[in-house]
N, C-alpha and C. Protein backbone atom coordinates (compact mmCIF):
# COMPACT_ATOMS: atom_id res chain seq x y z
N UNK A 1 10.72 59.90 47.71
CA UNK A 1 10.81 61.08 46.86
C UNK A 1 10.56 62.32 47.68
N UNK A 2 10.07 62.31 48.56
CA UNK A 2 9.58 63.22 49.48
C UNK A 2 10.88 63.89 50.36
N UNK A 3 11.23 62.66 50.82
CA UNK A 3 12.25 63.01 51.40
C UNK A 3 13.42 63.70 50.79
N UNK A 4 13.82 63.36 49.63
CA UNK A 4 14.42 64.15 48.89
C UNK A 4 14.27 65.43 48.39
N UNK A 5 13.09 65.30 48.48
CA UNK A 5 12.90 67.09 47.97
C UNK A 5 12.79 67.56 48.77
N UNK A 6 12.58 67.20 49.99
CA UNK A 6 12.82 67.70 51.40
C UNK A 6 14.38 68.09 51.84
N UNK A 7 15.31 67.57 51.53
CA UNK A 7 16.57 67.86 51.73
C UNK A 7 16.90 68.38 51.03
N UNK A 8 16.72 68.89 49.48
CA UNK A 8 16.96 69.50 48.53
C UNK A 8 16.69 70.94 49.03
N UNK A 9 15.21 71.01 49.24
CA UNK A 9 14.73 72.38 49.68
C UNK A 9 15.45 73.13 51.03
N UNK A 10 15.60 71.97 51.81
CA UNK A 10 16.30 72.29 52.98
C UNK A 10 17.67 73.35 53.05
N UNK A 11 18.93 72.57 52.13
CA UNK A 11 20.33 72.63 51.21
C UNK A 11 20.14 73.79 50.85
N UNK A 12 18.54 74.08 50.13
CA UNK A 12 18.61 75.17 48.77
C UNK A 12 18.86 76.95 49.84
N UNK A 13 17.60 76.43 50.93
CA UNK A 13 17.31 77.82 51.92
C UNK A 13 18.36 77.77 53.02
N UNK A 14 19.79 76.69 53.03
CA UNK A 14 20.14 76.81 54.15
C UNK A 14 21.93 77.32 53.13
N UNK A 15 21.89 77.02 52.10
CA UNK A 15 23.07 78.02 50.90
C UNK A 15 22.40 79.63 51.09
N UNK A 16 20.72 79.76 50.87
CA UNK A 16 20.47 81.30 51.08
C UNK A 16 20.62 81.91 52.11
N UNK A 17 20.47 81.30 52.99
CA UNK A 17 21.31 81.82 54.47
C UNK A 17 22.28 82.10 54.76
N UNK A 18 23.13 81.09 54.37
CA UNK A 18 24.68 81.57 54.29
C UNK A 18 25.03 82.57 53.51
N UNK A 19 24.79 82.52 52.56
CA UNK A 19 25.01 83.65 52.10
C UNK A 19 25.05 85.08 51.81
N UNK A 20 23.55 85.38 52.67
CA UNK A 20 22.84 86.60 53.73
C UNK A 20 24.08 86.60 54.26
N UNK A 21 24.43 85.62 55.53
CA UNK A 21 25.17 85.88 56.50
C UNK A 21 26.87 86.24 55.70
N UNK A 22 27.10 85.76 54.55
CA UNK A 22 28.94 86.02 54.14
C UNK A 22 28.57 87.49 53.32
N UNK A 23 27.25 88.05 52.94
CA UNK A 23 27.27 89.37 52.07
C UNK A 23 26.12 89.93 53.10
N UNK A 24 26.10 90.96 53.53
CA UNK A 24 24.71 91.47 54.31
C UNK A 24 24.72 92.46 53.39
N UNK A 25 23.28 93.22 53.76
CA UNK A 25 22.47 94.23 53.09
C UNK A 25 23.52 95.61 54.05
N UNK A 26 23.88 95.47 55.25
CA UNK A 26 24.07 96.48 55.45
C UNK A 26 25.72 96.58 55.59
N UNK A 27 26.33 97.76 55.94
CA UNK A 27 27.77 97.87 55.12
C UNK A 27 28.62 97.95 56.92
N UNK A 28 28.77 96.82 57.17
CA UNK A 28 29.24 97.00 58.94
C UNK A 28 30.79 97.11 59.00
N UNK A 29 31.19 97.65 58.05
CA UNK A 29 32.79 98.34 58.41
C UNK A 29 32.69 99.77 57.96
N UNK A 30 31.88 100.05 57.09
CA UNK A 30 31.25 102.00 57.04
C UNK A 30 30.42 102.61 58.38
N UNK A 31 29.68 101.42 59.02
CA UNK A 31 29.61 102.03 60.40
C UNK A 31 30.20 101.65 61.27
N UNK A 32 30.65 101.16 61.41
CA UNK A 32 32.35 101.10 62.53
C UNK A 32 33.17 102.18 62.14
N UNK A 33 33.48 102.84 60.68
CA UNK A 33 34.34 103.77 60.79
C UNK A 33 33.25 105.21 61.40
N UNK A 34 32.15 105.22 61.15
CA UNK A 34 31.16 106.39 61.54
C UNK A 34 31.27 106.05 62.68
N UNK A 35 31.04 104.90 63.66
CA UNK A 35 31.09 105.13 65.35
C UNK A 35 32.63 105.65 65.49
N UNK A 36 34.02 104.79 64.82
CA UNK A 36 34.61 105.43 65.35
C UNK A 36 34.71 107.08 65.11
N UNK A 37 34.48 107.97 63.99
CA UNK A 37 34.76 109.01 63.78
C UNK A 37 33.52 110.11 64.62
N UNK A 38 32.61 109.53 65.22
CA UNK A 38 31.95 110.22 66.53
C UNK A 38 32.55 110.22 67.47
N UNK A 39 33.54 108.83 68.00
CA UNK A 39 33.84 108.61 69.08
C UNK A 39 35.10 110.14 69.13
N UNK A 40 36.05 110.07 68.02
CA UNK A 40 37.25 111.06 68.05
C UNK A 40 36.62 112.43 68.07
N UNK A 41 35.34 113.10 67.59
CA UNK A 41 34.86 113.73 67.98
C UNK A 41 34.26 114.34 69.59
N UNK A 42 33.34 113.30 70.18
CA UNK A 42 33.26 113.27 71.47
C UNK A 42 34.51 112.93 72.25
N UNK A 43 35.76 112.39 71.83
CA UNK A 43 36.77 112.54 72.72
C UNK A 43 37.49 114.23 72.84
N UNK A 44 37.44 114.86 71.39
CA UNK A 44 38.07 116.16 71.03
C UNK A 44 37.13 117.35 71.99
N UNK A 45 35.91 116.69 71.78
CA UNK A 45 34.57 117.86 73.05
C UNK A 45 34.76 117.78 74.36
N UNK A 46 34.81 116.26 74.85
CA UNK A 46 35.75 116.25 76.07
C UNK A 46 36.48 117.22 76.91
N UNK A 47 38.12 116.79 75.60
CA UNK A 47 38.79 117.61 76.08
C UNK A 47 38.96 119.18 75.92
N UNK A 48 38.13 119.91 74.82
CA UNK A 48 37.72 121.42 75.07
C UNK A 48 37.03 121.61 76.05
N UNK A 49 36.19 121.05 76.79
CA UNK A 49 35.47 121.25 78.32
C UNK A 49 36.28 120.93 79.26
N UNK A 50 37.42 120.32 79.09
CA UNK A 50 38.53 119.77 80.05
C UNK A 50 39.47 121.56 80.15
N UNK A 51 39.66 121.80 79.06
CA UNK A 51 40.55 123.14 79.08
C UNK A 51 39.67 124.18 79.61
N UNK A 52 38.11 124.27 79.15
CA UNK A 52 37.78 125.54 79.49
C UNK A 52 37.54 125.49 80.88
N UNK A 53 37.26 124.31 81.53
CA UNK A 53 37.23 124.23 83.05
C UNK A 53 38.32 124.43 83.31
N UNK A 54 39.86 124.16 82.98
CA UNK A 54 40.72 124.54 83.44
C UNK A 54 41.21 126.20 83.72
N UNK A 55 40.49 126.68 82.64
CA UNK A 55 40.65 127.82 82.22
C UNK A 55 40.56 129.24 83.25
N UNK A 56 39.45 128.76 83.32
CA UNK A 56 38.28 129.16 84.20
C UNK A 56 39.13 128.73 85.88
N UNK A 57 39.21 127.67 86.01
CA UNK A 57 39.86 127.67 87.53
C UNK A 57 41.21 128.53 87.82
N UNK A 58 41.76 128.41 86.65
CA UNK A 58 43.45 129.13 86.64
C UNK A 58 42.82 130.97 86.46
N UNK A 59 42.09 131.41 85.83
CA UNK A 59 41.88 133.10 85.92
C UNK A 59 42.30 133.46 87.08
N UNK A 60 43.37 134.43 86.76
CA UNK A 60 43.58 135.46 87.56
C UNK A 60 42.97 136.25 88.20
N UNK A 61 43.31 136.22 88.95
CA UNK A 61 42.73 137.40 90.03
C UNK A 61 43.03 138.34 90.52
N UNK A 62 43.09 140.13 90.47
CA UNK A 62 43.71 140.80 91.09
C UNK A 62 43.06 142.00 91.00
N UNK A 63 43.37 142.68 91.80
CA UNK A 63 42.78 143.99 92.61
C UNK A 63 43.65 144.04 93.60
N UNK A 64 43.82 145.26 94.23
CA UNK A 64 44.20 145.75 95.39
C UNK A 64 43.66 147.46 95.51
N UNK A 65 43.91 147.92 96.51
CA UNK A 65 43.47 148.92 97.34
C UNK A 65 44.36 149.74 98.71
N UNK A 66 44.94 150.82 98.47
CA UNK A 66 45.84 151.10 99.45
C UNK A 66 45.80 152.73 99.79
N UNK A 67 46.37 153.20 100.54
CA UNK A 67 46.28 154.05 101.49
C UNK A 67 47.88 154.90 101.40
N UNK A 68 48.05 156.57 102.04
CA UNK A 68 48.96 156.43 101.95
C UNK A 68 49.05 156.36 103.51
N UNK A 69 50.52 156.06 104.29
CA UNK A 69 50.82 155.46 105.22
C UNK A 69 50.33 157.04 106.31
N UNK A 70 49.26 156.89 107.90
CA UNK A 70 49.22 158.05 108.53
C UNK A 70 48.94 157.26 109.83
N UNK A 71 49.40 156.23 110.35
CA UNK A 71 49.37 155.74 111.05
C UNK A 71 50.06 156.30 112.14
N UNK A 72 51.17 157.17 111.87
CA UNK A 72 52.08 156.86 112.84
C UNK A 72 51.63 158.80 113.56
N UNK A 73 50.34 159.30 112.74
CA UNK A 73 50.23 160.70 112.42
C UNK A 73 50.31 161.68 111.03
N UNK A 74 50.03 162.24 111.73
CA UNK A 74 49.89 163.52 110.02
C UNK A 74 51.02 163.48 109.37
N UNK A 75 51.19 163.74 108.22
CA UNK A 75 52.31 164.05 107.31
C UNK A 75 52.68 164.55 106.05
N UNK A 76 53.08 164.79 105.57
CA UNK A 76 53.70 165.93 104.68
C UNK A 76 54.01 165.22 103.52
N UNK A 77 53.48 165.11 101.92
CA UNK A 77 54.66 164.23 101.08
C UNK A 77 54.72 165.61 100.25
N UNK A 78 56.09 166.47 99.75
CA UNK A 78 56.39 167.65 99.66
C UNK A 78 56.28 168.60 100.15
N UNK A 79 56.37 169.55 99.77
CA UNK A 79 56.71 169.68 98.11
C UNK A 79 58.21 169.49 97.86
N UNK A 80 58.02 169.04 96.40
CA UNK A 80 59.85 169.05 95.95
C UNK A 80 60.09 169.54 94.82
N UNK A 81 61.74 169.82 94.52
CA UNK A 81 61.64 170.17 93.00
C UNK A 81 61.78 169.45 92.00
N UNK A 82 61.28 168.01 92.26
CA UNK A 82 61.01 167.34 91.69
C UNK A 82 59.86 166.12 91.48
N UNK A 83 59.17 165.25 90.57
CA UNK A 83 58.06 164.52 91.01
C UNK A 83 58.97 163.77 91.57
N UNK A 84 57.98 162.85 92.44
CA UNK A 84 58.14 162.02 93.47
C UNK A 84 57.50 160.53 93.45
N UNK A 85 57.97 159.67 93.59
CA UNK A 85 57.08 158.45 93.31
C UNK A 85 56.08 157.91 94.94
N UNK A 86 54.88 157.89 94.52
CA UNK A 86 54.31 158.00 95.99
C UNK A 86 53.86 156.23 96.89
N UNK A 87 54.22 156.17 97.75
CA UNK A 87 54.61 154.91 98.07
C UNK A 87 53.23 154.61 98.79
N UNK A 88 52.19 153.82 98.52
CA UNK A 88 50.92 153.60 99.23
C UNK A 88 50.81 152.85 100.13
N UNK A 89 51.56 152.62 101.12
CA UNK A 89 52.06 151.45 102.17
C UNK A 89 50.88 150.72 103.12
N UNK A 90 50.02 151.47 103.38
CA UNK A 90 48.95 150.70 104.05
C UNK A 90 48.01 149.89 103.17
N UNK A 91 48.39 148.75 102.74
CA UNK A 91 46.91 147.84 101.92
C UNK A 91 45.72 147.64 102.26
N UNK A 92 44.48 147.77 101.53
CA UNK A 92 43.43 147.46 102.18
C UNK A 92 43.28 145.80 101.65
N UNK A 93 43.58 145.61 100.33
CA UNK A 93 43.38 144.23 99.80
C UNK A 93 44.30 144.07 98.78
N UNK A 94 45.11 143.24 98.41
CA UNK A 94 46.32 143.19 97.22
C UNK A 94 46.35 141.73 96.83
N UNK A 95 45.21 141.15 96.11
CA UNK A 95 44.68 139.98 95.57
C UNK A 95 45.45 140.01 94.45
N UNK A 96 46.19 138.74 94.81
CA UNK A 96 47.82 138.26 93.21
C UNK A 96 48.70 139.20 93.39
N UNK A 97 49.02 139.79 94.32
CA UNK A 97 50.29 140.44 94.75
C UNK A 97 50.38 141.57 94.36
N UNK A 98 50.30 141.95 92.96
CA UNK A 98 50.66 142.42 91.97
C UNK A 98 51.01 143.82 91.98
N UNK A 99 50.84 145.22 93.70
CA UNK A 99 50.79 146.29 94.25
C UNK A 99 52.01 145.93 95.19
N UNK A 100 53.06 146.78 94.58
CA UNK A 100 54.57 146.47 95.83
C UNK A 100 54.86 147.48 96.68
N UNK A 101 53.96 147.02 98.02
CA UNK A 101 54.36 148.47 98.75
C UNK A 101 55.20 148.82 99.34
N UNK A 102 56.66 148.22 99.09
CA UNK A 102 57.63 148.77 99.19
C UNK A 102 58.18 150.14 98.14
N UNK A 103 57.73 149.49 97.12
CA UNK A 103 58.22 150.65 96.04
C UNK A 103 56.82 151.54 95.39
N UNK A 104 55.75 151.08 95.53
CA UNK A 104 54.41 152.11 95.10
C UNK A 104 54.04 151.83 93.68
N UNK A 105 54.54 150.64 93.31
CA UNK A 105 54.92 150.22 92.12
C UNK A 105 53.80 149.01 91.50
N UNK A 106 52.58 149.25 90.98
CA UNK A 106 51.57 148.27 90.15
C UNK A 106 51.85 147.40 89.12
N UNK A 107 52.17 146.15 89.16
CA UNK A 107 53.24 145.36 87.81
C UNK A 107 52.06 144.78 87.20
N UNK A 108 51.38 145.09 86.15
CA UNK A 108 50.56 143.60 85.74
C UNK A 108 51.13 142.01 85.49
N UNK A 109 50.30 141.32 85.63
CA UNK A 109 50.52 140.06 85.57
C UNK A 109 50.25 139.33 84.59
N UNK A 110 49.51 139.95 83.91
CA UNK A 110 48.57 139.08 82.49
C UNK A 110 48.63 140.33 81.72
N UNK A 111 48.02 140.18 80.77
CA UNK A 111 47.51 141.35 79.57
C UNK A 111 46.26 141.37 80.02
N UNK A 112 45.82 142.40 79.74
CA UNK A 112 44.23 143.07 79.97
C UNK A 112 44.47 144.00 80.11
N UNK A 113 42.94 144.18 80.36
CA UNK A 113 42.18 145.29 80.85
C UNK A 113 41.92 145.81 82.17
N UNK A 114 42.78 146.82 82.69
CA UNK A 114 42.62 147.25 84.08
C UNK A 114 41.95 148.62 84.25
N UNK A 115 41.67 148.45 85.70
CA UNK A 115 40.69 149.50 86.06
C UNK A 115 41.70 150.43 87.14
N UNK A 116 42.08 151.90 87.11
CA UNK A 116 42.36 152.11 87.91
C UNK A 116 42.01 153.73 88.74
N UNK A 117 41.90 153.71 90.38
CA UNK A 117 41.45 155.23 90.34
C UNK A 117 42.42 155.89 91.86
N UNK A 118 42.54 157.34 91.50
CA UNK A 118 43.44 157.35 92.68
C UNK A 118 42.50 158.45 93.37
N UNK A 119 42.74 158.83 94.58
CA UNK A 119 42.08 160.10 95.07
C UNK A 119 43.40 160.72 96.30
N UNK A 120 42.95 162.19 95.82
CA UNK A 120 44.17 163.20 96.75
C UNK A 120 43.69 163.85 97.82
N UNK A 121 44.28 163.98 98.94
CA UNK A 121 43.78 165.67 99.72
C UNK A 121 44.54 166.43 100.52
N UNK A 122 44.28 166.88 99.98
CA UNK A 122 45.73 168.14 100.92
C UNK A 122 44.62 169.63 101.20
N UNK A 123 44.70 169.77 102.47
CA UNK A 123 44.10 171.03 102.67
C UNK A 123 44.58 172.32 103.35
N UNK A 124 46.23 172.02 102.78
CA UNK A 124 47.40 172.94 103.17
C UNK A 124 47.14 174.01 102.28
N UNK A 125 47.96 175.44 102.26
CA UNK A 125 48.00 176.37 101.79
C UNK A 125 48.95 176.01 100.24
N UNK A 126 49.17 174.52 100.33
CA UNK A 126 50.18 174.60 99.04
C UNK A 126 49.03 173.95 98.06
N UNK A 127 49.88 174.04 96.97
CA UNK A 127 48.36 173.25 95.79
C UNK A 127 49.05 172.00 95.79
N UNK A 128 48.00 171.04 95.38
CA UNK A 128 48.45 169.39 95.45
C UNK A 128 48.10 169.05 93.47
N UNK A 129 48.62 167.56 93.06
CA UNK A 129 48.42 167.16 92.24
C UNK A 129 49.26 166.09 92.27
N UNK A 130 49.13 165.06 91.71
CA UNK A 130 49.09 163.77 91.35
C UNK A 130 49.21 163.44 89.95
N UNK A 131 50.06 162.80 89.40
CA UNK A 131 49.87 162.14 88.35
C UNK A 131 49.70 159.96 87.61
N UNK A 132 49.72 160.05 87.17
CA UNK A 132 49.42 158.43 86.82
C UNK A 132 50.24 158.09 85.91
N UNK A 133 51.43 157.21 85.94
CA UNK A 133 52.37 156.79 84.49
C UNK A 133 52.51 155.42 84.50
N UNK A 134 52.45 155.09 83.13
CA UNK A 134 52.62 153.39 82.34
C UNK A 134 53.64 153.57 82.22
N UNK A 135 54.82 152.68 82.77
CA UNK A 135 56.25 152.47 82.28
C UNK A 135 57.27 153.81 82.02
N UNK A 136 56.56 154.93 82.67
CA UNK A 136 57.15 156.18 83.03
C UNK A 136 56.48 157.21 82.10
N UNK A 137 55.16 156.90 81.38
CA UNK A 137 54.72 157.73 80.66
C UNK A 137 53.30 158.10 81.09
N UNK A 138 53.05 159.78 81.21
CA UNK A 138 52.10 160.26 81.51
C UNK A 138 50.47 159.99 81.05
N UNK A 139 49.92 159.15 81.76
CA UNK A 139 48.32 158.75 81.58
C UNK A 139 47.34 159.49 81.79
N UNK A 140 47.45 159.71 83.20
CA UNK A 140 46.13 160.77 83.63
C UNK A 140 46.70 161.57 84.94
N UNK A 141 46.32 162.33 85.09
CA UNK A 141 46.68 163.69 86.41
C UNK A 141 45.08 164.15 87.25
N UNK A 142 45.46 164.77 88.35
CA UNK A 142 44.73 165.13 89.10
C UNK A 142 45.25 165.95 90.23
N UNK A 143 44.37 167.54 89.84
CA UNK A 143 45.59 168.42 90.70
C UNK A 143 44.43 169.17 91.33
N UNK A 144 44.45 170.21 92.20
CA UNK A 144 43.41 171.05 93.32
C UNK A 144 44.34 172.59 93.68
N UNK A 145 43.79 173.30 93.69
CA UNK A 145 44.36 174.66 93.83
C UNK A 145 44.62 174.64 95.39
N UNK A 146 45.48 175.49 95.71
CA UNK A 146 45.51 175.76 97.32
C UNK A 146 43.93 175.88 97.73
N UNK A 147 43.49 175.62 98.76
CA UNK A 147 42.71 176.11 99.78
C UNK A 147 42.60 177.88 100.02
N UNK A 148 41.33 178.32 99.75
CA UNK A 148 41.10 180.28 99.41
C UNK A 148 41.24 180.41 97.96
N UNK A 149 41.75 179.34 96.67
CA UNK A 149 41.25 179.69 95.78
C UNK A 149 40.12 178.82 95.25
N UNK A 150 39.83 177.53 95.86
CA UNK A 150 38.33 177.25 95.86
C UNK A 150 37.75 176.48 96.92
N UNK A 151 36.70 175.61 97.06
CA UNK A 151 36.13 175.36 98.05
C UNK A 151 36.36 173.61 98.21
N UNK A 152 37.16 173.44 97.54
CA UNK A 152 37.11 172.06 97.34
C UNK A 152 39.11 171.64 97.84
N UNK A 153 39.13 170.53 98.32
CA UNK A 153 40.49 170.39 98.86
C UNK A 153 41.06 168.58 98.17
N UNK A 154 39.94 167.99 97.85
CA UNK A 154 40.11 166.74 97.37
C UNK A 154 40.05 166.70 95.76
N UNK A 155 40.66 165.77 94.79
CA UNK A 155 40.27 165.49 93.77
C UNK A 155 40.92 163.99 93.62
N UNK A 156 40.35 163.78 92.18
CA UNK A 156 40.91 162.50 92.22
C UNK A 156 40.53 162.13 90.02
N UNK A 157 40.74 160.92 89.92
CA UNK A 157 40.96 160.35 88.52
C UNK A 157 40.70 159.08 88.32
N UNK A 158 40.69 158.36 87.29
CA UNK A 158 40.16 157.04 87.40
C UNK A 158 40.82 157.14 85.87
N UNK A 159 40.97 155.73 85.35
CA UNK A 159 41.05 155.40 83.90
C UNK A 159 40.53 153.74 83.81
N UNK A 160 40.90 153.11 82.94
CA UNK A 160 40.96 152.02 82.39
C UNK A 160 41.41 152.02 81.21
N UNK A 161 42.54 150.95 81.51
CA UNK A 161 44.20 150.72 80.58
C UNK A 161 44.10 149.57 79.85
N UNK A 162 44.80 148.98 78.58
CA UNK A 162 45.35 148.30 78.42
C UNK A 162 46.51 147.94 78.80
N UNK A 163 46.78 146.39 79.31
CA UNK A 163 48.03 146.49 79.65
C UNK A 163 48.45 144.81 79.61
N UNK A 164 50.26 145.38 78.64
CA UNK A 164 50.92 144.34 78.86
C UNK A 164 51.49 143.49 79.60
N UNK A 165 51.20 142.29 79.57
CA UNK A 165 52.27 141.46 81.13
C UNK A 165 53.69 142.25 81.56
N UNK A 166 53.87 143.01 82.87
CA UNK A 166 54.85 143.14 82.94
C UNK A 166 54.80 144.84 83.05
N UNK A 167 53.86 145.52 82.74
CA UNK A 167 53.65 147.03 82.92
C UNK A 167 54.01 147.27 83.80
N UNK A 168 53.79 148.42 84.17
CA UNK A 168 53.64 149.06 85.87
C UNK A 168 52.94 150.35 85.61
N UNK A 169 52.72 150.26 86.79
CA UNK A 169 51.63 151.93 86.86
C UNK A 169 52.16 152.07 87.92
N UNK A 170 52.09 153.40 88.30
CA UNK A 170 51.95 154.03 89.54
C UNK A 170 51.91 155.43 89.83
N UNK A 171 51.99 156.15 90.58
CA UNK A 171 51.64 157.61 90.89
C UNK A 171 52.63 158.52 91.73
N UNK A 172 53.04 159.50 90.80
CA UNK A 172 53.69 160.53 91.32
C UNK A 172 53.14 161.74 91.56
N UNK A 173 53.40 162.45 92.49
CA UNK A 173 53.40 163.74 93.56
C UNK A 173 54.21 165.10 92.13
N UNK A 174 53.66 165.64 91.54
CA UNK A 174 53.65 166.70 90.79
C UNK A 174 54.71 167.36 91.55
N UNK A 175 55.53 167.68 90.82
CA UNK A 175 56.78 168.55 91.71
C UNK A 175 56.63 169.96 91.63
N UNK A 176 56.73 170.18 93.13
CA UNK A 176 56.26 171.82 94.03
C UNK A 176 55.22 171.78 94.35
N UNK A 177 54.51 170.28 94.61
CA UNK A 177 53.13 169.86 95.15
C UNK A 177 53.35 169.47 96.12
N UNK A 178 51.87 169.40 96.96
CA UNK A 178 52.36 168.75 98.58
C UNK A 178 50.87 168.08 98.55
N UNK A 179 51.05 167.01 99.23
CA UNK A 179 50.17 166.03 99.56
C UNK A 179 50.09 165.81 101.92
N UNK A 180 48.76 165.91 102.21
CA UNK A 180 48.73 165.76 103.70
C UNK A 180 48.20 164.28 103.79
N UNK A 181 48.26 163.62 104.58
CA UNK A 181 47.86 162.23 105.19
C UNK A 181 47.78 162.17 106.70
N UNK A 182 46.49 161.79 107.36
CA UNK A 182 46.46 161.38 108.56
C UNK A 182 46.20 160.18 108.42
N UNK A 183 45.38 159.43 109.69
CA UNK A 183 44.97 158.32 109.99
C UNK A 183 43.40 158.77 109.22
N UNK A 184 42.94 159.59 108.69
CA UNK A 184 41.67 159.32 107.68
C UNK A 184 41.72 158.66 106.35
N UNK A 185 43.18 158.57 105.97
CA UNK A 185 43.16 157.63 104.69
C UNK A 185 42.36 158.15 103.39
N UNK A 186 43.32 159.64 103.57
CA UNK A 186 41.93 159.86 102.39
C UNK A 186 42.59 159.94 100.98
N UNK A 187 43.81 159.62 101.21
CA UNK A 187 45.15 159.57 99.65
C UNK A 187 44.76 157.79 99.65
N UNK A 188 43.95 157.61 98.15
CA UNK A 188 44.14 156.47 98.01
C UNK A 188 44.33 155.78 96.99
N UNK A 189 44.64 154.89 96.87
CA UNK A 189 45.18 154.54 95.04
C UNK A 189 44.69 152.94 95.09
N UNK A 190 43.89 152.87 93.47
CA UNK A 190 43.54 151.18 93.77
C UNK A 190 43.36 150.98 92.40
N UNK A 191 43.31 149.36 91.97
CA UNK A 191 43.31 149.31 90.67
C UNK A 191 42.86 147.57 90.67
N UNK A 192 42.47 146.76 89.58
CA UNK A 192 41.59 145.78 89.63
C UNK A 192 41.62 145.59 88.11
N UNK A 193 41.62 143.89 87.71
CA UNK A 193 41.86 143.59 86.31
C UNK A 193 40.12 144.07 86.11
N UNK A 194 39.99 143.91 85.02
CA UNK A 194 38.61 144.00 84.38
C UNK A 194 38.47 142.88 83.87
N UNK A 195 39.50 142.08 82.76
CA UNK A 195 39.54 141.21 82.16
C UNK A 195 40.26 140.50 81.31
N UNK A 196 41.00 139.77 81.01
CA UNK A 196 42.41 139.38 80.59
C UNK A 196 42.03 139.40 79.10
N UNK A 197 43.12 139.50 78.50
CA UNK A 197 42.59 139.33 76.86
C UNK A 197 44.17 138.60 76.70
């Protein structure tokens, strides 16, 4: 009799087992879908740190810095009776190309925000001035009376632009103005992103 109720009891707790094991208390296909729906998360974070590192390595870069050309000696740019587009041929630095000193011609490359400043000197009897144009339109100027009507022979300008991929800037010679250049490099024109938007 013993034995029987021994196998009985046995049967009884080894059906409650099984049955634990075919229904559990806890719900293991609601957390399989929660690991997976972390996992598509941490794959999606991933790859936003994948782009912004990319991001970040691809930024542009540009600035340059130039001179007008007095290498060869002093020289004369006017006067004329007309403006003049002024060609800055000696580079000091032209990081991303983007300053063509063949033509005097600043193209942006990106959209942003640029920085740009020019400086003049002429200490001839004629008056000098300079101007600054986006896509042929007047930005900023910078002009100096002859020499005997004040004491000063240099000036200069600075801005910071918005600008579309594809702009240009650059600087013309005020017409019936004259600009001097030696090997002091003191006509200089330079410009540098600030920051792409």
């Amino acid at each position: 009799m013993k034995l029987a109720t021994s196998v009985v009891v046995l049967v009884c707790v080894g059906v409650a087992q099984t049955h634990d094991l075919m229904s559990p208390t806890l719900d293991i296909i609601g957390e399989l879908q929660k690991i997976k729906t972390m996992e598509n998360k941490l794959n999606a974070l991933h790859e936003e740190v994948r782009e912004l590192k990319s991001k970040n390595e691809e930024r542009v870069k540009v600035a340059f810095s130039a001179s007008l050309s007095g290498s060869s000696g002093p020289r004369y740019y006017g006067p004329s009776p007309e403006a003049t587009t002024l060609v800055y041929e000696n580079t000091f630095t032209n990081i991303g190309n983007a300053y063509d000193t063949n033509t005097g011609i600043f193209t942006a490359p990106v959209k942003g925000v640029y920085f740009f400043i020019f400086v003049v000197f002429n200490p001839d009897e004629e008056a000098t001035g300079v101007r600054l144009l986006k896509n042929g339109i007047l930005v900023a100027s910078a002009s100096d009376n002859p020499p005997g009507h004040d004491s000063e022979d240099t000036t200069g300008n600075s801005v910071s632009l918005l600008l579309e991929r594809g702009d240009r800037i650059y600087l013309q010679l005020i017409e019936k103005r004259r600009i001097y250049t030696d090997n002091w490099k003191r006509n200089t024109f330079s410009g540098h992103l600030l920051f792409a938007v």
